[in-house]
C-alpha atoms as a PDB file:
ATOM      1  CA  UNK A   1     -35.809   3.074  62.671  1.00  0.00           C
ATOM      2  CA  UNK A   2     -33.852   1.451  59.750  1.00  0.00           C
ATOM      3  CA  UNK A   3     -32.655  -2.224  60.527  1.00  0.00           C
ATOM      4  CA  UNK A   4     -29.087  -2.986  59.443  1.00  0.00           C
ATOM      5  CA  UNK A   5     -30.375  -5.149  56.452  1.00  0.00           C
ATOM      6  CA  UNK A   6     -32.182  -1.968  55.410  1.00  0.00           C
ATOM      7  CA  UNK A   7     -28.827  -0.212  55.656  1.00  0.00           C
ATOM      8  CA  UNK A   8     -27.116  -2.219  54.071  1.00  0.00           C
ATOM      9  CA  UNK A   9     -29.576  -2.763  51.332  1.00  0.00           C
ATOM     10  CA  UNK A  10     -29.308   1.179  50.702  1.00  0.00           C
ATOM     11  CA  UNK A  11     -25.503   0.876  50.588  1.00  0.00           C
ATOM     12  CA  UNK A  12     -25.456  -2.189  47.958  1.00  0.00           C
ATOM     13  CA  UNK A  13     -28.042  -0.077  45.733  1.00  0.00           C
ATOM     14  CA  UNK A  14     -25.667   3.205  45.274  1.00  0.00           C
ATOM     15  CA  UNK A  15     -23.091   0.796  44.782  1.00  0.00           C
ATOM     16  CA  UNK A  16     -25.225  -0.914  42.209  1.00  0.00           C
ATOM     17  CA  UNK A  17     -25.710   2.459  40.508  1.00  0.00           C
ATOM     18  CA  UNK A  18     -22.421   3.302  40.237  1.00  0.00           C
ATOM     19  CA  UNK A  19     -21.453   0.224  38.524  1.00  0.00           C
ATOM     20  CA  UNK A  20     -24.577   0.895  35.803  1.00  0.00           C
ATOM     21  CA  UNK A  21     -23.369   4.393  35.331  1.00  0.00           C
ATOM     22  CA  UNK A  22     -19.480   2.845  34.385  1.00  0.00           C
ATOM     23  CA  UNK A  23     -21.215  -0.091  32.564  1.00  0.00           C
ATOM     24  CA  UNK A  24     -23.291   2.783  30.758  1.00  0.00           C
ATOM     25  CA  UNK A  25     -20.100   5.044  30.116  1.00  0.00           C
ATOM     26  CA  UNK A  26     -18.371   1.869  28.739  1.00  0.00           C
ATOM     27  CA  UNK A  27     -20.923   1.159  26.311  1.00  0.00           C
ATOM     28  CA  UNK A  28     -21.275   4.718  25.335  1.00  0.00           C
ATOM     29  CA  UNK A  29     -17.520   4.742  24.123  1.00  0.00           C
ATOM     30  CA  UNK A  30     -18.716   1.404  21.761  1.00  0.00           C
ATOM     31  CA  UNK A  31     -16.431  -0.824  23.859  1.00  0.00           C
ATOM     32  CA  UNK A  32     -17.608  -4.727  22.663  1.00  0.00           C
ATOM     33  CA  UNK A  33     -19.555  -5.830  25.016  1.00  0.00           C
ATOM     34  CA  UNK A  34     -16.350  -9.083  26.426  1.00  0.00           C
ATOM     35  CA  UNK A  35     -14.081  -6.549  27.084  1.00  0.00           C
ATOM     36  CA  UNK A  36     -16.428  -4.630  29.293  1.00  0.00           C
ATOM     37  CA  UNK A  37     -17.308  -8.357  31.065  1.00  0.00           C
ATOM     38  CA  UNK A  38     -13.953  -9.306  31.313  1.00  0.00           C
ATOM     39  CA  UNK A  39     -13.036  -5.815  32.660  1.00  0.00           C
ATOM     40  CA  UNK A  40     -15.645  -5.670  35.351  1.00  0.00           C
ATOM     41  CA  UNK A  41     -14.595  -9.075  36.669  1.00  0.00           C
ATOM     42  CA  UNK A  42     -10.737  -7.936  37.129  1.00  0.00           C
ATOM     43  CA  UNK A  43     -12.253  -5.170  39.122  1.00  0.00           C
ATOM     44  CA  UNK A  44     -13.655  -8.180  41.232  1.00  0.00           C
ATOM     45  CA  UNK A  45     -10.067  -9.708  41.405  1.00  0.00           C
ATOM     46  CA  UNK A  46      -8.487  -6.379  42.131  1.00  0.00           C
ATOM     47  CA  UNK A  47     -11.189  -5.154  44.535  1.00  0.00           C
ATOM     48  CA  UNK A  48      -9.734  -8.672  46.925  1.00  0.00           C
ATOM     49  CA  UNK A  49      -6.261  -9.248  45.669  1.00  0.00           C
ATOM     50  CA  UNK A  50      -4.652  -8.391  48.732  1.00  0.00           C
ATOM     51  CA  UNK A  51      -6.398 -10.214  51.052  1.00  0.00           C
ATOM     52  CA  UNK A  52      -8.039 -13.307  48.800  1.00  0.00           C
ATOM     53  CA  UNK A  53      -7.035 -15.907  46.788  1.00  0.00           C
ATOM     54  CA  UNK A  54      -8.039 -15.950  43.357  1.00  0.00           C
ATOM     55  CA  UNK A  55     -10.031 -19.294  44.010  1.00  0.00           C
ATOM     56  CA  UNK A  56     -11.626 -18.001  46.942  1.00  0.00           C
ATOM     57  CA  UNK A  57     -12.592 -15.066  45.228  1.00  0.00           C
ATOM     58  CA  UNK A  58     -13.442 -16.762  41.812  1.00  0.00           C
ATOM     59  CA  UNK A  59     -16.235 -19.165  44.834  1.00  0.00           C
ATOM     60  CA  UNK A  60     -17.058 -15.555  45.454  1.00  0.00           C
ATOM     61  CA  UNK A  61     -18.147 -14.595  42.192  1.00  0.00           C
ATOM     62  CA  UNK A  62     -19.905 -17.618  41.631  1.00  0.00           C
ATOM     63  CA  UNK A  63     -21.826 -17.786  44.615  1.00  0.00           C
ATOM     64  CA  UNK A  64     -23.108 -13.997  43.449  1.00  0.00           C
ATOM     65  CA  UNK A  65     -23.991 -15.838  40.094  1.00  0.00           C
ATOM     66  CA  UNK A  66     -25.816 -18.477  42.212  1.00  0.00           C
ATOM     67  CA  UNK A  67     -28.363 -15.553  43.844  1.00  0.00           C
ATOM     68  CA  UNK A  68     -28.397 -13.175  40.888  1.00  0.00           C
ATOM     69  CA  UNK A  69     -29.422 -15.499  37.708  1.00  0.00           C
ATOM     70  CA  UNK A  70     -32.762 -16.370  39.384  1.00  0.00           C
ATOM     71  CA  UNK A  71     -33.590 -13.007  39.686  1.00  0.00           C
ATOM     72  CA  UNK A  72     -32.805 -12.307  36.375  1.00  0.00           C
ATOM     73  CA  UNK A  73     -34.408 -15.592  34.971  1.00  0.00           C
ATOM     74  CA  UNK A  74     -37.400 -14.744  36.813  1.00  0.00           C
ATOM     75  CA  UNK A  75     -37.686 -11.567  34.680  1.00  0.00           C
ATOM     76  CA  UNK A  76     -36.989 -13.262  31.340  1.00  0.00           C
ATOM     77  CA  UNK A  77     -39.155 -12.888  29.149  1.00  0.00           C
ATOM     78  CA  UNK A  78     -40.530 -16.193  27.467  1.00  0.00           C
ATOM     79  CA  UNK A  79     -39.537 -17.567  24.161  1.00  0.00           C
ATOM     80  CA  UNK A  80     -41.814 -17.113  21.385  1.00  0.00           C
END
């Protein structure tokens, strides 16, 4: 039986995919690499416009930052 954790896991990683495939398609088109950031976060913005804040949903993005950049310092590779 899948918990909803598990569930909800599986949902976040096909939405995960999906937003590698557009970051892929974006690059692919040589789009500089601050446009495509600054893009992706007015998606954020526009994804809670109607029902956030932009402070609340600027806390929102950083508390992502807060749980995602140890995962992705924790597969840094180390400075030669």
């Amino acid at each position: 039986m899948v918990t909803p954790a598990e569930e909800n896991f599986k949902t976040y990683k096909i939405a995960e995919k999906k937003a590698l495939e557009i970051v892929a398609a974006m690059k692919s088109v040589n789009i500089k690499k601050t446009d495509i950031e600054v893009a992706l976060l007015v998606a954020v913005f526009e994804l809670h416009k109607d029902s956030l804040s932009p402070e609340t949903i600027g806390a929102i993005v950083q508390g992502h930052l807060k749980q995602i950049i140890p995962f992705y310092s924790a597969k840094a590779k180390p400075a030669n």
